[in-house]
PDB file of N, CA and C in Angstrom:
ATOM      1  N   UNK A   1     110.139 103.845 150.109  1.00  0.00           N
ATOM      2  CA  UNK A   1     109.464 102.787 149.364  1.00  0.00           C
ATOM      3  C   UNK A   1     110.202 102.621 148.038  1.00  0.00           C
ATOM      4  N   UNK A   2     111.016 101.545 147.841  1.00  0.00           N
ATOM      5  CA  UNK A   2     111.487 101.582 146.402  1.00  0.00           C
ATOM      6  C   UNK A   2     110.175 100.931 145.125  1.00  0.00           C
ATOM      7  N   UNK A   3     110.463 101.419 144.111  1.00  0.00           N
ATOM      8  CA  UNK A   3     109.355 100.836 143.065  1.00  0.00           C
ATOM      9  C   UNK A   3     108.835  99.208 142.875  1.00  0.00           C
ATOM     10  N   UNK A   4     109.583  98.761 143.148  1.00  0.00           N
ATOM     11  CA  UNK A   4     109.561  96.878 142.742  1.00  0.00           C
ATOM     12  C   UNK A   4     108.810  96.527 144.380  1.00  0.00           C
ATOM     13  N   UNK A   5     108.645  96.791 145.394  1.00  0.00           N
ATOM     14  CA  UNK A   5     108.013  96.795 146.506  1.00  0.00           C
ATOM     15  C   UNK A   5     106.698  97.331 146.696  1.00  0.00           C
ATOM     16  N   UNK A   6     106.168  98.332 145.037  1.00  0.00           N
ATOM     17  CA  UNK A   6     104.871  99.266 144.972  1.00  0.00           C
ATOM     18  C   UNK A   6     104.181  98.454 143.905  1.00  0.00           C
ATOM     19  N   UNK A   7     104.785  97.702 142.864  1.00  0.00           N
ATOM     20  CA  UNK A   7     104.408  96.811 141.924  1.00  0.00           C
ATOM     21  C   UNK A   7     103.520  95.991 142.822  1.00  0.00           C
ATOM     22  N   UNK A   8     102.197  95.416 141.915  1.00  0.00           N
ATOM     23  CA  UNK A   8     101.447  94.552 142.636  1.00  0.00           C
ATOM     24  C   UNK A   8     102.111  92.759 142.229  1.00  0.00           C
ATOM     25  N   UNK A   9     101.922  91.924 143.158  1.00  0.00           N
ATOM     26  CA  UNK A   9     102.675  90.179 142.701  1.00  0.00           C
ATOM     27  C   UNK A   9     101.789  89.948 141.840  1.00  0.00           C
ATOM     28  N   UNK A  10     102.450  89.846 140.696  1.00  0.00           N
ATOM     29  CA  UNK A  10     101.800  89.099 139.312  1.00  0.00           C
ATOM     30  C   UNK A  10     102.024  87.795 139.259  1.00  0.00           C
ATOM     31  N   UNK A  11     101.255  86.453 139.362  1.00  0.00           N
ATOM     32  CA  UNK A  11     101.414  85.158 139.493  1.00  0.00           C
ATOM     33  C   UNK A  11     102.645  84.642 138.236  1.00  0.00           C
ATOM     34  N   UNK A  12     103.071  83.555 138.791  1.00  0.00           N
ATOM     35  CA  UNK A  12     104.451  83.273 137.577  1.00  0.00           C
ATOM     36  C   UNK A  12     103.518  82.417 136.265  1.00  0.00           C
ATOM     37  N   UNK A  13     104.048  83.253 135.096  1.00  0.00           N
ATOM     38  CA  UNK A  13     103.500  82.552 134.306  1.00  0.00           C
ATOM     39  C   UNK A  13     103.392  81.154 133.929  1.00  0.00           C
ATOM     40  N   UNK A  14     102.592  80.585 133.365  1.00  0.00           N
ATOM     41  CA  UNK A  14     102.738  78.876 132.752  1.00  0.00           C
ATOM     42  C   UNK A  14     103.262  78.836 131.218  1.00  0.00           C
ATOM     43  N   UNK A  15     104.353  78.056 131.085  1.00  0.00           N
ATOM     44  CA  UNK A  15     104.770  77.724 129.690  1.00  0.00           C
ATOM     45  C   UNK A  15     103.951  78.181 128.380  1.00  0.00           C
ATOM     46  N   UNK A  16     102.844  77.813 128.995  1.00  0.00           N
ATOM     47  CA  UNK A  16     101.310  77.802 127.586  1.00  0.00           C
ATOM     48  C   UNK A  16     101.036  79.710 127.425  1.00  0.00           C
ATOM     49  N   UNK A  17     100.932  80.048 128.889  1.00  0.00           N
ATOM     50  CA  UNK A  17     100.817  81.421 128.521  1.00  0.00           C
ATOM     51  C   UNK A  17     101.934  82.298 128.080  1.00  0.00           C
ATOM     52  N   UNK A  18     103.082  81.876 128.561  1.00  0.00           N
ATOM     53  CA  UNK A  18     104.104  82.597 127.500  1.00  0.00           C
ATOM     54  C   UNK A  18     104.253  82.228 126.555  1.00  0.00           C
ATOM     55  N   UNK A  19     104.060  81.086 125.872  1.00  0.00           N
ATOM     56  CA  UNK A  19     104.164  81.283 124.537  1.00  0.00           C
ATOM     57  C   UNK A  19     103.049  82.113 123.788  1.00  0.00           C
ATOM     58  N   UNK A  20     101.735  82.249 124.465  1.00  0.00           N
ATOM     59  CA  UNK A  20     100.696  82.703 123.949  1.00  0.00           C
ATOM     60  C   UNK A  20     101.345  84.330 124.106  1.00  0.00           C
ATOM     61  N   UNK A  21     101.903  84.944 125.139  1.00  0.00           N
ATOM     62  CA  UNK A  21     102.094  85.970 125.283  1.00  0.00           C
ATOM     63  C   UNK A  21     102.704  86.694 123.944  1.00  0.00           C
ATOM     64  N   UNK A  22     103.988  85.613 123.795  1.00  0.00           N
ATOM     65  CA  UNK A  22     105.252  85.990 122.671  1.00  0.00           C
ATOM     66  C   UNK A  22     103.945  86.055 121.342  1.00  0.00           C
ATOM     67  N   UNK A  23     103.260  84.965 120.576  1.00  0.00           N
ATOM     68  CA  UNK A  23     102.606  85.324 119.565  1.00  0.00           C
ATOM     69  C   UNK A  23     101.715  86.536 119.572  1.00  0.00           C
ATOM     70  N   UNK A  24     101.154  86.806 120.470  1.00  0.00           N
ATOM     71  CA  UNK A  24     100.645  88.040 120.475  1.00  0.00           C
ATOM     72  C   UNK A  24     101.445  89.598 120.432  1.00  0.00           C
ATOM     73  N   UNK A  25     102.616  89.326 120.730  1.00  0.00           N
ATOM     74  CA  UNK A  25     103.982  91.001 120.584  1.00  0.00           C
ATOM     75  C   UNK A  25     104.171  90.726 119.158  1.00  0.00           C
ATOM     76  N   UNK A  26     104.201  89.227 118.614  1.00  0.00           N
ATOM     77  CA  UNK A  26     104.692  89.093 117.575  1.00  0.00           C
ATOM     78  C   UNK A  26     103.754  89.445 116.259  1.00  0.00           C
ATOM     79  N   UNK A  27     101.861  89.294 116.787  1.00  0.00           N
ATOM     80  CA  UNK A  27     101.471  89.736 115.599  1.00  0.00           C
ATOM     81  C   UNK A  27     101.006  91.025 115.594  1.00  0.00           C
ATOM     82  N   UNK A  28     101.320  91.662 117.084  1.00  0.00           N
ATOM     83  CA  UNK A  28     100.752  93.149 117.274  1.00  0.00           C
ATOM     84  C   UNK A  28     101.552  94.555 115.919  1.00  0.00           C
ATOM     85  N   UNK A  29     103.338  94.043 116.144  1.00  0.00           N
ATOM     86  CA  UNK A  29     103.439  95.074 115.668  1.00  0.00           C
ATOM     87  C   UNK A  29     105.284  94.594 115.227  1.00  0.00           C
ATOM     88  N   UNK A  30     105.434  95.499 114.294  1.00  0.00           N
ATOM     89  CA  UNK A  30     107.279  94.756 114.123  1.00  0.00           C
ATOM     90  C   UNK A  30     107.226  96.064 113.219  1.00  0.00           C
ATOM     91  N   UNK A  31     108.678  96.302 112.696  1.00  0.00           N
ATOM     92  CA  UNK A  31     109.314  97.333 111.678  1.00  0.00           C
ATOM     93  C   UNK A  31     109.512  98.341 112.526  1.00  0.00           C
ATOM     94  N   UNK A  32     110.040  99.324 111.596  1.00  0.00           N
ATOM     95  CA  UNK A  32     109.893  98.645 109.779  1.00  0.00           C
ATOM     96  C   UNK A  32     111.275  97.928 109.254  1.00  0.00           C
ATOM     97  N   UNK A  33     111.262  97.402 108.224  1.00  0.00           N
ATOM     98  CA  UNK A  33     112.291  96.880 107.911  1.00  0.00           C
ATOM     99  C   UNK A  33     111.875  97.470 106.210  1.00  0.00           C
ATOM    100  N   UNK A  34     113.684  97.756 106.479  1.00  0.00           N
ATOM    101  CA  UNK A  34     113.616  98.242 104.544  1.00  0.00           C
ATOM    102  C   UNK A  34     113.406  97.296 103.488  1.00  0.00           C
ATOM    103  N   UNK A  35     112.639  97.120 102.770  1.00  0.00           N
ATOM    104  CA  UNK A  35     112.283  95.903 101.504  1.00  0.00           C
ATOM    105  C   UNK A  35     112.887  96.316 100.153  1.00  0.00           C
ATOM    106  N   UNK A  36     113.017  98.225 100.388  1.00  0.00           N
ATOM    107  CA  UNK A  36     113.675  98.947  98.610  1.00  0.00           C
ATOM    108  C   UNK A  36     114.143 100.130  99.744  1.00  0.00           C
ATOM    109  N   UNK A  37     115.451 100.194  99.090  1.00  0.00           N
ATOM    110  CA  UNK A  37     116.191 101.443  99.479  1.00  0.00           C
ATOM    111  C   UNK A  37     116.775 102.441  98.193  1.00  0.00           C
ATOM    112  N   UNK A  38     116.795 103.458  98.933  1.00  0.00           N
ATOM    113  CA  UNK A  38     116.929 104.216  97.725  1.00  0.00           C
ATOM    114  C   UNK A  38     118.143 103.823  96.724  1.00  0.00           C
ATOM    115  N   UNK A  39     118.159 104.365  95.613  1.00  0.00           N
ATOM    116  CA  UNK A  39     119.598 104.018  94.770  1.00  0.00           C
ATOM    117  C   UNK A  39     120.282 105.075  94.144  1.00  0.00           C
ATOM    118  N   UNK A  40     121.391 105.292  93.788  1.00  0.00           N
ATOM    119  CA  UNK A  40     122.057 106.875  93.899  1.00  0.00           C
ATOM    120  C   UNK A  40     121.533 106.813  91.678  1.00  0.00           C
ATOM    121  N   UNK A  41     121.488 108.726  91.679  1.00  0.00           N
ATOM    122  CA  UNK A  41     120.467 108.415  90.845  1.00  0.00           C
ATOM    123  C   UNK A  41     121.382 109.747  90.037  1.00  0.00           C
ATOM    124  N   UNK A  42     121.639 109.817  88.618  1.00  0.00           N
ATOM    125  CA  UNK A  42     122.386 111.151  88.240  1.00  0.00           C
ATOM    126  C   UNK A  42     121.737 111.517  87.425  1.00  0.00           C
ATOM    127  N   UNK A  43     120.912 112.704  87.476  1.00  0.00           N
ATOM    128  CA  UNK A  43     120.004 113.483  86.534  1.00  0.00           C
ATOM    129  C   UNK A  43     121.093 114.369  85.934  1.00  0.00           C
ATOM    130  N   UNK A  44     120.871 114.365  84.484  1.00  0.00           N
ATOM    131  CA  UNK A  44     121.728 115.800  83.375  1.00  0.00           C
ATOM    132  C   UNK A  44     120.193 116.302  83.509  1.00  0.00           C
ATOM    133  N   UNK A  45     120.155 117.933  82.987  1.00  0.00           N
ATOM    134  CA  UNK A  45     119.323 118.422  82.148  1.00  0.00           C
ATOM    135  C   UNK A  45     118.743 118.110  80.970  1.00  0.00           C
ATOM    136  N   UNK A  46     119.512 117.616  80.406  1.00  0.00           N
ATOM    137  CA  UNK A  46     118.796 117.181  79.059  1.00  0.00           C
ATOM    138  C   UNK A  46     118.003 115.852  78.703  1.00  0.00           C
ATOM    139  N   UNK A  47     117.808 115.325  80.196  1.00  0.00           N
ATOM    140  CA  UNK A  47     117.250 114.204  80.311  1.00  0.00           C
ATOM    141  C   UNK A  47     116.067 114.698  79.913  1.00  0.00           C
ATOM    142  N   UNK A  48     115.726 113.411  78.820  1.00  0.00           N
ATOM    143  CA  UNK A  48     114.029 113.733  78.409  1.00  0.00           C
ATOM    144  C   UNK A  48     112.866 113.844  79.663  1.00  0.00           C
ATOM    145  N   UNK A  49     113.002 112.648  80.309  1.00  0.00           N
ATOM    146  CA  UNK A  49     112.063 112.677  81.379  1.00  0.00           C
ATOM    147  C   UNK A  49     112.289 114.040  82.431  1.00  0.00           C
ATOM    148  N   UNK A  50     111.303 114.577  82.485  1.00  0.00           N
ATOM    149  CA  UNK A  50     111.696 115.865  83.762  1.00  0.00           C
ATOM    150  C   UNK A  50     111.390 115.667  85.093  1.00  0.00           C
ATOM    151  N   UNK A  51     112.141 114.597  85.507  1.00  0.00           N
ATOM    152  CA  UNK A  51     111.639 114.167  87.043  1.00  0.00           C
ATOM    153  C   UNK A  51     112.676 112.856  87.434  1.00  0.00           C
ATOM    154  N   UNK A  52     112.505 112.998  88.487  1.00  0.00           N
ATOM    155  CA  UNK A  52     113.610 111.804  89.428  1.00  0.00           C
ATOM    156  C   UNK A  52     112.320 111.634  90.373  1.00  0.00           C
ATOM    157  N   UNK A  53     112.752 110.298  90.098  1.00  0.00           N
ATOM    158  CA  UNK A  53     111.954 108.791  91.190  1.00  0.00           C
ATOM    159  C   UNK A  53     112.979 108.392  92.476  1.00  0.00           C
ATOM    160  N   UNK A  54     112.551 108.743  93.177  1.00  0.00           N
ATOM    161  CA  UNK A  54     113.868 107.434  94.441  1.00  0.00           C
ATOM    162  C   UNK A  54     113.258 106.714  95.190  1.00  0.00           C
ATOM    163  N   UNK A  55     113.222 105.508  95.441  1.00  0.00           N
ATOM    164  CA  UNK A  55     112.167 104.582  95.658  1.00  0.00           C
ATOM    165  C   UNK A  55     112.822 103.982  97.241  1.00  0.00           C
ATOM    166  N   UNK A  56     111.492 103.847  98.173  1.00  0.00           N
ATOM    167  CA  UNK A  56     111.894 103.555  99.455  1.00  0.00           C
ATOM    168  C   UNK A  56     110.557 103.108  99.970  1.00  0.00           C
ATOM    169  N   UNK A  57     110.860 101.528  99.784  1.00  0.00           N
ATOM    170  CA  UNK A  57     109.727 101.105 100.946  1.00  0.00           C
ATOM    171  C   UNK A  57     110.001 100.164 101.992  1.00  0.00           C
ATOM    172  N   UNK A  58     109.227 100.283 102.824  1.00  0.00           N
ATOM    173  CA  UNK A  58     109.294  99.242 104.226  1.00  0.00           C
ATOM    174  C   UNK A  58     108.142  98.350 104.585  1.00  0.00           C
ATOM    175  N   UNK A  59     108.523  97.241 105.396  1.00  0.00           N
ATOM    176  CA  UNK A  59     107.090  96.627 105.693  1.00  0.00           C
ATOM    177  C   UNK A  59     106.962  96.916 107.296  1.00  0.00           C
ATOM    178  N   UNK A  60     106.242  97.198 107.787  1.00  0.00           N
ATOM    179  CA  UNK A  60     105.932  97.826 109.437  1.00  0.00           C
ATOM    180  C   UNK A  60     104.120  97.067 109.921  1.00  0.00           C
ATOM    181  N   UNK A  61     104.427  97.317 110.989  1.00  0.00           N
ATOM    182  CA  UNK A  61     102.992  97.055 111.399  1.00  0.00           C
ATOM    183  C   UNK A  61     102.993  97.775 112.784  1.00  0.00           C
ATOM    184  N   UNK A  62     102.092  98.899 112.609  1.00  0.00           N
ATOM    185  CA  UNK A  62     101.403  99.396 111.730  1.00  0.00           C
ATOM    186  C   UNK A  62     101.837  99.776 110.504  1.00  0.00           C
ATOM    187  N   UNK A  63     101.380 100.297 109.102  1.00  0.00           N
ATOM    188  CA  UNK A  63     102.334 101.003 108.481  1.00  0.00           C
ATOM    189  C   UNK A  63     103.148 101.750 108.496  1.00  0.00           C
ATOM    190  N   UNK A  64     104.518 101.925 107.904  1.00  0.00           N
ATOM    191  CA  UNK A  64     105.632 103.050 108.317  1.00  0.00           C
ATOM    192  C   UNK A  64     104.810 103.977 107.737  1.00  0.00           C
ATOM    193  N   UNK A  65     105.213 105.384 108.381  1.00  0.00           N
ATOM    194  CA  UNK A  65     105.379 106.655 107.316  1.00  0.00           C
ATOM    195  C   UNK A  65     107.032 106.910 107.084  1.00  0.00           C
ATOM    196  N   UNK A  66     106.939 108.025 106.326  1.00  0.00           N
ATOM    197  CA  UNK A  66     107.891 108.528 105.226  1.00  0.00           C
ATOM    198  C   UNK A  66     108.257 109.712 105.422  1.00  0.00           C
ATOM    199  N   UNK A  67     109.372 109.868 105.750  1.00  0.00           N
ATOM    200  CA  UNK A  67     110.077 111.367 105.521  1.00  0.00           C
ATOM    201  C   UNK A  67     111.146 111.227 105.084  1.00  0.00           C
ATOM    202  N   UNK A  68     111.934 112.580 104.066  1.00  0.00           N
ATOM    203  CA  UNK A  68     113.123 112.175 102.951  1.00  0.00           C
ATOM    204  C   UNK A  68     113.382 113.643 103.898  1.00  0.00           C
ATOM    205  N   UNK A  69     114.940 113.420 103.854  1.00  0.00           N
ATOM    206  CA  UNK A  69     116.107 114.583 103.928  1.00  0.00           C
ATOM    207  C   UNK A  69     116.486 114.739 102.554  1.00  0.00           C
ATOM    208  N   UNK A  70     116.927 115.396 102.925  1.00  0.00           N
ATOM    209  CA  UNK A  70     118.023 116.430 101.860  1.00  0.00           C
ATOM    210  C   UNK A  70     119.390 116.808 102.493  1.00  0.00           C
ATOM    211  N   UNK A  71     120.541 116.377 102.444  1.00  0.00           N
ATOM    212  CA  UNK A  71     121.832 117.014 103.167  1.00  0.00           C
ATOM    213  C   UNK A  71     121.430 116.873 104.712  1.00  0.00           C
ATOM    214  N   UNK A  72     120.432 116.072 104.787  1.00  0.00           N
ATOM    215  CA  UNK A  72     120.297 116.403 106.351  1.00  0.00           C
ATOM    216  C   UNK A  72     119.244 116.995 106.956  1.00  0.00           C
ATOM    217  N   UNK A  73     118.570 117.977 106.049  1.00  0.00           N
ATOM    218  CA  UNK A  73     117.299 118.774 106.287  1.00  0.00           C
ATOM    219  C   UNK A  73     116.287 117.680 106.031  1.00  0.00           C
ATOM    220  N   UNK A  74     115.391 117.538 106.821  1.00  0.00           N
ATOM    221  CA  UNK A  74     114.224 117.187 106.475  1.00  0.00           C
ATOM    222  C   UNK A  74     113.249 118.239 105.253  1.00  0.00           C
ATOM    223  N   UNK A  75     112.822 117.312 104.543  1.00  0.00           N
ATOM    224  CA  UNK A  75     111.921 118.397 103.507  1.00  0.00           C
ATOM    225  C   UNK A  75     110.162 118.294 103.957  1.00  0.00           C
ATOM    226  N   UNK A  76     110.098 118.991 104.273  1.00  0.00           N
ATOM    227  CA  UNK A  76     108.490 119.328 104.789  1.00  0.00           C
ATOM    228  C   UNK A  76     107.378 119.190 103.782  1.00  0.00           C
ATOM    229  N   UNK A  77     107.714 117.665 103.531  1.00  0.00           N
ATOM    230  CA  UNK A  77     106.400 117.314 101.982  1.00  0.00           C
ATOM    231  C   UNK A  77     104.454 117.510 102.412  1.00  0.00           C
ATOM    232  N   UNK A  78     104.429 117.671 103.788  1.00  0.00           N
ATOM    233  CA  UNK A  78     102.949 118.094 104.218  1.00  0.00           C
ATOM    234  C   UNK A  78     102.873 119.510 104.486  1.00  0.00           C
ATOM    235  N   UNK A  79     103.741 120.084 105.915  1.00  0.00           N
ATOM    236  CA  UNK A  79     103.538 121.347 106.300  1.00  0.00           C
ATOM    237  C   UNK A  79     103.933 122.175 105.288  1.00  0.00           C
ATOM    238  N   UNK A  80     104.840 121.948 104.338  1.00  0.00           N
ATOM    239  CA  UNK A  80     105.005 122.725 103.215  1.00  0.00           C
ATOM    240  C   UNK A  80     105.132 122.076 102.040  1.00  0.00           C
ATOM    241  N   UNK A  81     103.834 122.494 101.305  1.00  0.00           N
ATOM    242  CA  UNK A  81     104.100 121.939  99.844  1.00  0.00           C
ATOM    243  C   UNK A  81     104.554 122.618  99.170  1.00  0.00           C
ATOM    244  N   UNK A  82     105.613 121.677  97.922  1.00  0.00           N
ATOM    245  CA  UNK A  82     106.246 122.548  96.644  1.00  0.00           C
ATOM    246  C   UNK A  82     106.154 121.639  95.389  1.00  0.00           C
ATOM    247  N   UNK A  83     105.614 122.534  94.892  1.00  0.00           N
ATOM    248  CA  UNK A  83     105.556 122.037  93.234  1.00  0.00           C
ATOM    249  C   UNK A  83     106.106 121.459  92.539  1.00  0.00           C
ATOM    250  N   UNK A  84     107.952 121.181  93.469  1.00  0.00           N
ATOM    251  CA  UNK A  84     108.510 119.896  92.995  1.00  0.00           C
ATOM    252  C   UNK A  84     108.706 118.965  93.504  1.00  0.00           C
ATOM    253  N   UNK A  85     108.493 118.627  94.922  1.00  0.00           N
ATOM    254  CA  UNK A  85     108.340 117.567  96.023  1.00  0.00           C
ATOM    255  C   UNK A  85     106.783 116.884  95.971  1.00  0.00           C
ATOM    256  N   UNK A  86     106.918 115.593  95.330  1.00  0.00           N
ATOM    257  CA  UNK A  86     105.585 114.430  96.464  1.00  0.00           C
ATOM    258  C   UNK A  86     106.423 113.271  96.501  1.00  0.00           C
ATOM    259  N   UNK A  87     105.292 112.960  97.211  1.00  0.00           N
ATOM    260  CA  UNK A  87     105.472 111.584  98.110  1.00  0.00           C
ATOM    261  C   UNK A  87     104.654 110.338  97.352  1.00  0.00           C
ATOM    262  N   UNK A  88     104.802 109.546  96.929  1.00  0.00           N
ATOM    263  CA  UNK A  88     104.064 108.663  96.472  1.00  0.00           C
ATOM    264  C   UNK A  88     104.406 107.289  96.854  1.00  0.00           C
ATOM    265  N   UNK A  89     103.595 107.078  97.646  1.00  0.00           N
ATOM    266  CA  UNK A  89     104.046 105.702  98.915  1.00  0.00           C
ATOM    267  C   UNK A  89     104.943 106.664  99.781  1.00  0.00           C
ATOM    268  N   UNK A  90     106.512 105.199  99.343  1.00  0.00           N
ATOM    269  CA  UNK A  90     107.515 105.947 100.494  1.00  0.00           C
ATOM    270  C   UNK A  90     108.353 106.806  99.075  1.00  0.00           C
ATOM    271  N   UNK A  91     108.335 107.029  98.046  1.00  0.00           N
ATOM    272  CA  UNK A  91     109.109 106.849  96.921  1.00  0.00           C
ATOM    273  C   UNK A  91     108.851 108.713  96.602  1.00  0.00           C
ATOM    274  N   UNK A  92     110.036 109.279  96.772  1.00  0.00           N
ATOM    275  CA  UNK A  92     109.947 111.244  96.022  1.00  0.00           C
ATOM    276  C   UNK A  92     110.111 111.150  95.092  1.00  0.00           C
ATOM    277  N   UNK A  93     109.629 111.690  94.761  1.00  0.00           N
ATOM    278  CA  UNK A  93     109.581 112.548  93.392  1.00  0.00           C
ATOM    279  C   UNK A  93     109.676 113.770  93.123  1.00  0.00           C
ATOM    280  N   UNK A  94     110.723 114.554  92.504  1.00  0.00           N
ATOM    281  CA  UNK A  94     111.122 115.416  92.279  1.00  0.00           C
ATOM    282  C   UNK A  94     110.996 115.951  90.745  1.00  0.00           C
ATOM    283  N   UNK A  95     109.490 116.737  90.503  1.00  0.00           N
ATOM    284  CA  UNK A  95     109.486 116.977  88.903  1.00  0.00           C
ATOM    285  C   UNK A  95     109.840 118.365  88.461  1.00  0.00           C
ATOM    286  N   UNK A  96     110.681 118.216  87.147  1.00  0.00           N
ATOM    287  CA  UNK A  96     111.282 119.071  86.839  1.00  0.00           C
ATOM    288  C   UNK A  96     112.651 120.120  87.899  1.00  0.00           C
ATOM    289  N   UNK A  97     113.856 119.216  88.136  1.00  0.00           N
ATOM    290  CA  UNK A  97     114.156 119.416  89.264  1.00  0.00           C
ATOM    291  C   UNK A  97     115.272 120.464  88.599  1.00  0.00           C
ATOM    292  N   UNK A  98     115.712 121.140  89.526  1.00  0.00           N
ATOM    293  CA  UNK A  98     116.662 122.724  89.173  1.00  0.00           C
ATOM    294  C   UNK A  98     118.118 122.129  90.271  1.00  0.00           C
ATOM    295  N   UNK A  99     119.394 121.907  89.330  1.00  0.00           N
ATOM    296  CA  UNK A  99     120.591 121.590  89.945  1.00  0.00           C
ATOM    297  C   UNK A  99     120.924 122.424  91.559  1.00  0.00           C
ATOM    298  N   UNK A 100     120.635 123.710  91.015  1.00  0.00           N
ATOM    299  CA  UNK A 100     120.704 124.623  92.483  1.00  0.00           C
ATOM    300  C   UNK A 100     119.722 123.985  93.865  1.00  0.00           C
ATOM    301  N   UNK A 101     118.914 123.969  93.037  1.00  0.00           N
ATOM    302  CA  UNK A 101     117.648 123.594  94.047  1.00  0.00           C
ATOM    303  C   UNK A 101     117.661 122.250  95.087  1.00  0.00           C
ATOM    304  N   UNK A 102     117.648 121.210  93.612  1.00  0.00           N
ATOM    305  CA  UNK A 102     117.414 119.963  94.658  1.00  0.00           C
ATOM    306  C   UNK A 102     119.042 119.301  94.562  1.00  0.00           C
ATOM    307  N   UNK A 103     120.040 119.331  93.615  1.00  0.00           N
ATOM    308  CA  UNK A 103     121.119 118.762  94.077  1.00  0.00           C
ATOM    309  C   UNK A 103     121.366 118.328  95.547  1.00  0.00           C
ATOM    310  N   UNK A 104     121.921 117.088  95.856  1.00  0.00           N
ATOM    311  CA  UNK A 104     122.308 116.901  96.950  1.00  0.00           C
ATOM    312  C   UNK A 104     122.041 115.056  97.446  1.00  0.00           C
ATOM    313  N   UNK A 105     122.684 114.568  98.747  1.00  0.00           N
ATOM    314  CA  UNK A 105     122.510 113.700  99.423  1.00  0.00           C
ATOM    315  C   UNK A 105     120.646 113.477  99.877  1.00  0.00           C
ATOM    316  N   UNK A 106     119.980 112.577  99.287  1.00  0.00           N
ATOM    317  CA  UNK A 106     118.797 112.445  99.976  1.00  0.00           C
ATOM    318  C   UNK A 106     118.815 110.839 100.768  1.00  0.00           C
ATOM    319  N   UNK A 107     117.806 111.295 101.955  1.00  0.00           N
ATOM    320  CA  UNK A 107     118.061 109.469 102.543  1.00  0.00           C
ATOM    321  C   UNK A 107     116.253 109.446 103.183  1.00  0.00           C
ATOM    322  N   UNK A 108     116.203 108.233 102.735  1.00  0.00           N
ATOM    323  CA  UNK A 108     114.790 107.666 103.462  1.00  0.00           C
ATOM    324  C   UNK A 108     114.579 107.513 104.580  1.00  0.00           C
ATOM    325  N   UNK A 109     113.913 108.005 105.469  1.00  0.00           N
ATOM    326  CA  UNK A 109     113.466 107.902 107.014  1.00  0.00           C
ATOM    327  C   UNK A 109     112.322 107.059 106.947  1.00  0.00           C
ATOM    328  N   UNK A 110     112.178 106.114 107.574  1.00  0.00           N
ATOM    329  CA  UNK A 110     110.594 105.492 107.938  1.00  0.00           C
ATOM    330  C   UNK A 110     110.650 105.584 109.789  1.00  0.00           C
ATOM    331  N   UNK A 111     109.021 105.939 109.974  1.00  0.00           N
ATOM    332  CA  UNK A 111     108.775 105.765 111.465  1.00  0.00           C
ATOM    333  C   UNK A 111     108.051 104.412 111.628  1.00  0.00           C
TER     334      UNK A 111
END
């Protein structure tokens, strides 16, 4: 029995219902698409402010979520919290950040 012979005959659609079909995929769900991507960002130490912003949002439907790498690592901003990682929207924040520590390549993931 091949598969397309186990499928039940679905009548051929009418013009009216495919277009009705297409608006309905179209308002169910789309994204994400990037609207702000991050921007390369050079913290000294002696910067007054003690924190780096990197800003990343998308528009999705449903909403995207958010996960940031580091070099490649994902940083575990739920299963592991740290006192210098949040999340605010899609946008990290890194307060009071230590060169050893957070130096490095970060990139925005949206699902």
């Amino acid at each position: 029995i091949s598969y397309l012979s186990a499928l039940p005959k679905l009548p051929k659609p009418t013009p009216s219902v495919f277009v009705l079909a297409l608006c309905l995929i179209d308002a169910t769900g789309y994204g994400p698409i990037f609207e702000e991507e991050p921007m390369d960002v050079v913290y000294t130490s002696d910067s007054p402010e003690k924190r780096i912003s990197m800003n990343c949002r998308a528009r999705a439907n449903p909403p995207a979520t958010y996960r940031w790498r580091r070099d490649n690592w994902e940083i575990k901003l739920m299963e592991q919290p740290d006192e210098h990682y949040s999340l605010v929207g899609g946008n990290l924040v890194i307060t009071n950040p230590i060169q050893k520590k957070h130096a490095g390549t970060y990139t925005c993931v949206t699902l």
